[in-house]
C-alpha atoms as a PDB file:
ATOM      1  CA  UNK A   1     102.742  62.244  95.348  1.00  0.00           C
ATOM      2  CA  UNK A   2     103.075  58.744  96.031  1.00  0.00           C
ATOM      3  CA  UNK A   3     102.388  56.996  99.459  1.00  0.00           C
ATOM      4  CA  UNK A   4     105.143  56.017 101.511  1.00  0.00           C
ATOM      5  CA  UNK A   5     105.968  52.392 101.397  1.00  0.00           C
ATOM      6  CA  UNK A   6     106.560  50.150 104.436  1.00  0.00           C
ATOM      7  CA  UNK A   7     108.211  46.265 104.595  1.00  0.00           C
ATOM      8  CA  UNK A   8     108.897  43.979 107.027  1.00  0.00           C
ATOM      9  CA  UNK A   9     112.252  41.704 105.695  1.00  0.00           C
ATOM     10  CA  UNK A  10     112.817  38.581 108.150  1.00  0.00           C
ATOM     11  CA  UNK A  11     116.474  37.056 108.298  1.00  0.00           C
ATOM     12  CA  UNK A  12     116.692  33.310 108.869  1.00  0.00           C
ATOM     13  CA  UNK A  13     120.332  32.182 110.001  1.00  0.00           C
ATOM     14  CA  UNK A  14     122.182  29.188 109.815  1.00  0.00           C
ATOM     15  CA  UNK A  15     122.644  27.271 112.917  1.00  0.00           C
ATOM     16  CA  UNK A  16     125.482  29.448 114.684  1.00  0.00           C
ATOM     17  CA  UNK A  17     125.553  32.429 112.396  1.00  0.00           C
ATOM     18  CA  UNK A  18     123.207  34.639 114.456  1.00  0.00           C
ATOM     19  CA  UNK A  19     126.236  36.939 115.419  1.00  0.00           C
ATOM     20  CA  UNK A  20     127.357  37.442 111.748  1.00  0.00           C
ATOM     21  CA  UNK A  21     123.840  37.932 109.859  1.00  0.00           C
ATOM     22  CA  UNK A  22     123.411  40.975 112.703  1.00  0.00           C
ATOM     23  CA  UNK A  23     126.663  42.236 112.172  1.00  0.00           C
ATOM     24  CA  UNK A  24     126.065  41.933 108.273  1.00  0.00           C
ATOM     25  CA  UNK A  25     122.826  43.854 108.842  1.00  0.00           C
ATOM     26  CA  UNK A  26     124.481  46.534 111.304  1.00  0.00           C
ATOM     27  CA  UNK A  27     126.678  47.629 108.604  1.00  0.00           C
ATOM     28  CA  UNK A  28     123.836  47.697 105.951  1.00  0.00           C
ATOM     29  CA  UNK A  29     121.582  49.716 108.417  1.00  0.00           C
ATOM     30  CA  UNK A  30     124.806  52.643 108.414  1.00  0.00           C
ATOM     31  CA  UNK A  31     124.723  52.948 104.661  1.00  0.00           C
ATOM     32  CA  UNK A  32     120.933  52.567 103.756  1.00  0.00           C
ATOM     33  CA  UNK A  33     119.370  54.871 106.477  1.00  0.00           C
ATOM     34  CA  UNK A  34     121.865  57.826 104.786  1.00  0.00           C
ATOM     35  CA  UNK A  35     120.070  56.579 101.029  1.00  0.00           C
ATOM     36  CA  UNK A  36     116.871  59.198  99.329  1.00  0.00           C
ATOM     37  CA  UNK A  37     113.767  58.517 100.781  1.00  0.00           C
ATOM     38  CA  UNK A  38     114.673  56.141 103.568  1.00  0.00           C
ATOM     39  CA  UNK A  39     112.298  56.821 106.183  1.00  0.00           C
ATOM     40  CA  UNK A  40     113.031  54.181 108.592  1.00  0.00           C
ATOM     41  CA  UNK A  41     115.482  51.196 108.229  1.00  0.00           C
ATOM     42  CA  UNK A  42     115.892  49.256 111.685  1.00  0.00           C
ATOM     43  CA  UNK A  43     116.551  45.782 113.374  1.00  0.00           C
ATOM     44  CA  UNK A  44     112.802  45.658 115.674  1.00  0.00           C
ATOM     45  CA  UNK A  45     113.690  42.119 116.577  1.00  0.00           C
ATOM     46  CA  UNK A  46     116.772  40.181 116.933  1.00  0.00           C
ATOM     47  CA  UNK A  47     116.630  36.130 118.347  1.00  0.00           C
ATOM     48  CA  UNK A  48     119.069  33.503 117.463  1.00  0.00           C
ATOM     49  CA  UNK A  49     116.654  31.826 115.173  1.00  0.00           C
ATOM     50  CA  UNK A  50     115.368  35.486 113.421  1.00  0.00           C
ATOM     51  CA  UNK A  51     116.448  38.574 113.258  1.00  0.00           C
ATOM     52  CA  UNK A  52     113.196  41.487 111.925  1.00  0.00           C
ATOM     53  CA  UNK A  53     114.185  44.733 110.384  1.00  0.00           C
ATOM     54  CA  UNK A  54     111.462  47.602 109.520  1.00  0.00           C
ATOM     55  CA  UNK A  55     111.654  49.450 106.754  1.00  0.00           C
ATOM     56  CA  UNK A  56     109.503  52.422 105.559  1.00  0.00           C
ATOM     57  CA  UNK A  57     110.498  54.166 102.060  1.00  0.00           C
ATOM     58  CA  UNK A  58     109.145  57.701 100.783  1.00  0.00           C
ATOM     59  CA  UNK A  59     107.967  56.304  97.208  1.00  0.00           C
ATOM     60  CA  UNK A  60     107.806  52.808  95.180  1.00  0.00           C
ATOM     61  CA  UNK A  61     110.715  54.397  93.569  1.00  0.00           C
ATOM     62  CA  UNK A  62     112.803  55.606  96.323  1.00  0.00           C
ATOM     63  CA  UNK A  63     112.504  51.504  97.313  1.00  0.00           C
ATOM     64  CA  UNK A  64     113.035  50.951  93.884  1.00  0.00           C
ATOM     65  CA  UNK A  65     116.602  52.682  93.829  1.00  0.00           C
ATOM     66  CA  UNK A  66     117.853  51.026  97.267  1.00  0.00           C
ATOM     67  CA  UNK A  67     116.871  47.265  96.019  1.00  0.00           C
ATOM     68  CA  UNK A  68     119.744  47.767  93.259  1.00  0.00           C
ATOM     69  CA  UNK A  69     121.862  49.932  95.214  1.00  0.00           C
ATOM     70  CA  UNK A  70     125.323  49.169  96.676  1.00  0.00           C
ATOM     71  CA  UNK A  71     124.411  48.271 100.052  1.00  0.00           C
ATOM     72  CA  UNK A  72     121.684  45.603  99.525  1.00  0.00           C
ATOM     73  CA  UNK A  73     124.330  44.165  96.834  1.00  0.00           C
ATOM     74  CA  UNK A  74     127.029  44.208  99.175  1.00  0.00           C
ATOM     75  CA  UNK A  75     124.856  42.695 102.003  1.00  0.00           C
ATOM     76  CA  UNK A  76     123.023  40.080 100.002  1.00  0.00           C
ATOM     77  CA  UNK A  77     126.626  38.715  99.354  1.00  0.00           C
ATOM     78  CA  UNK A  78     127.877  39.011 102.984  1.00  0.00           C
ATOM     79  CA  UNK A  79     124.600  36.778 103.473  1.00  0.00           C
ATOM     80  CA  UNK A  80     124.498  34.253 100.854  1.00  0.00           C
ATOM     81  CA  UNK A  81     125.990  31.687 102.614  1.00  0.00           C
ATOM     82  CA  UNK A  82     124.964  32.513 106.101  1.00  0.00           C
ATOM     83  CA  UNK A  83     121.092  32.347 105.948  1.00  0.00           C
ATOM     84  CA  UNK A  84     118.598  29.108 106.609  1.00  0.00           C
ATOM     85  CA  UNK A  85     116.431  30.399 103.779  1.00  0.00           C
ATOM     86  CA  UNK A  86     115.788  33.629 101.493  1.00  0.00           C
ATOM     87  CA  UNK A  87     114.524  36.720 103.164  1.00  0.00           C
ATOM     88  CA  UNK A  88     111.321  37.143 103.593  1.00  0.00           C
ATOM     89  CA  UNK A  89     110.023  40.278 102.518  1.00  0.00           C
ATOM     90  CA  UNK A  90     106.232  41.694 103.398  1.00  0.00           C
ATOM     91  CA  UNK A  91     104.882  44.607 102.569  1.00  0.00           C
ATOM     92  CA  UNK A  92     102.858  45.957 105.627  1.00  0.00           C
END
């Protein structure tokens, strides 16, 4: 059995697009925490110049599955234009 997985992802906004990267994320956060093996998926920290969200993942492979899923598709292109940078993702 494999050892659960945990991640810290960091969201950079543009200038002014605080409100829409959270809302972006709030939607993601419905669909993901209802995916296999997600343990925790959460905003922990939300300021207008970065917003933190907390992941924790049953396997490698449950991770695995939700990185090409739907929702991180679907919110990767309701971000692409909206972000200062690329997230930053670190595995904790």
């Amino acid at each position: 059995m494999s050892e659960p997985i945990d991640l810290i992802a960091t969201f950079t906004p543009n200038e002014g697009e605080f409100s829409r990267v959270k809302l972006a994320l709030d939607i993601a956060v419905e669909q993901v925490v209802q995916e296999p093996g997600c343990i925790r998926y959460e905003i922990t920290e939300a300021a207008e110049d970065k917003i933190v969200l907390t992941e924790r993942w049953a396997s490698q492979e449950d991770l695995d599955k939700h990185s090409k899923g739907s929702a991180v598709q679907d919110l990767n292109e309701s971000l692409s234009a909206l972000l200062a940078r690329p997230v930053q993702l670190d595995y904790v």
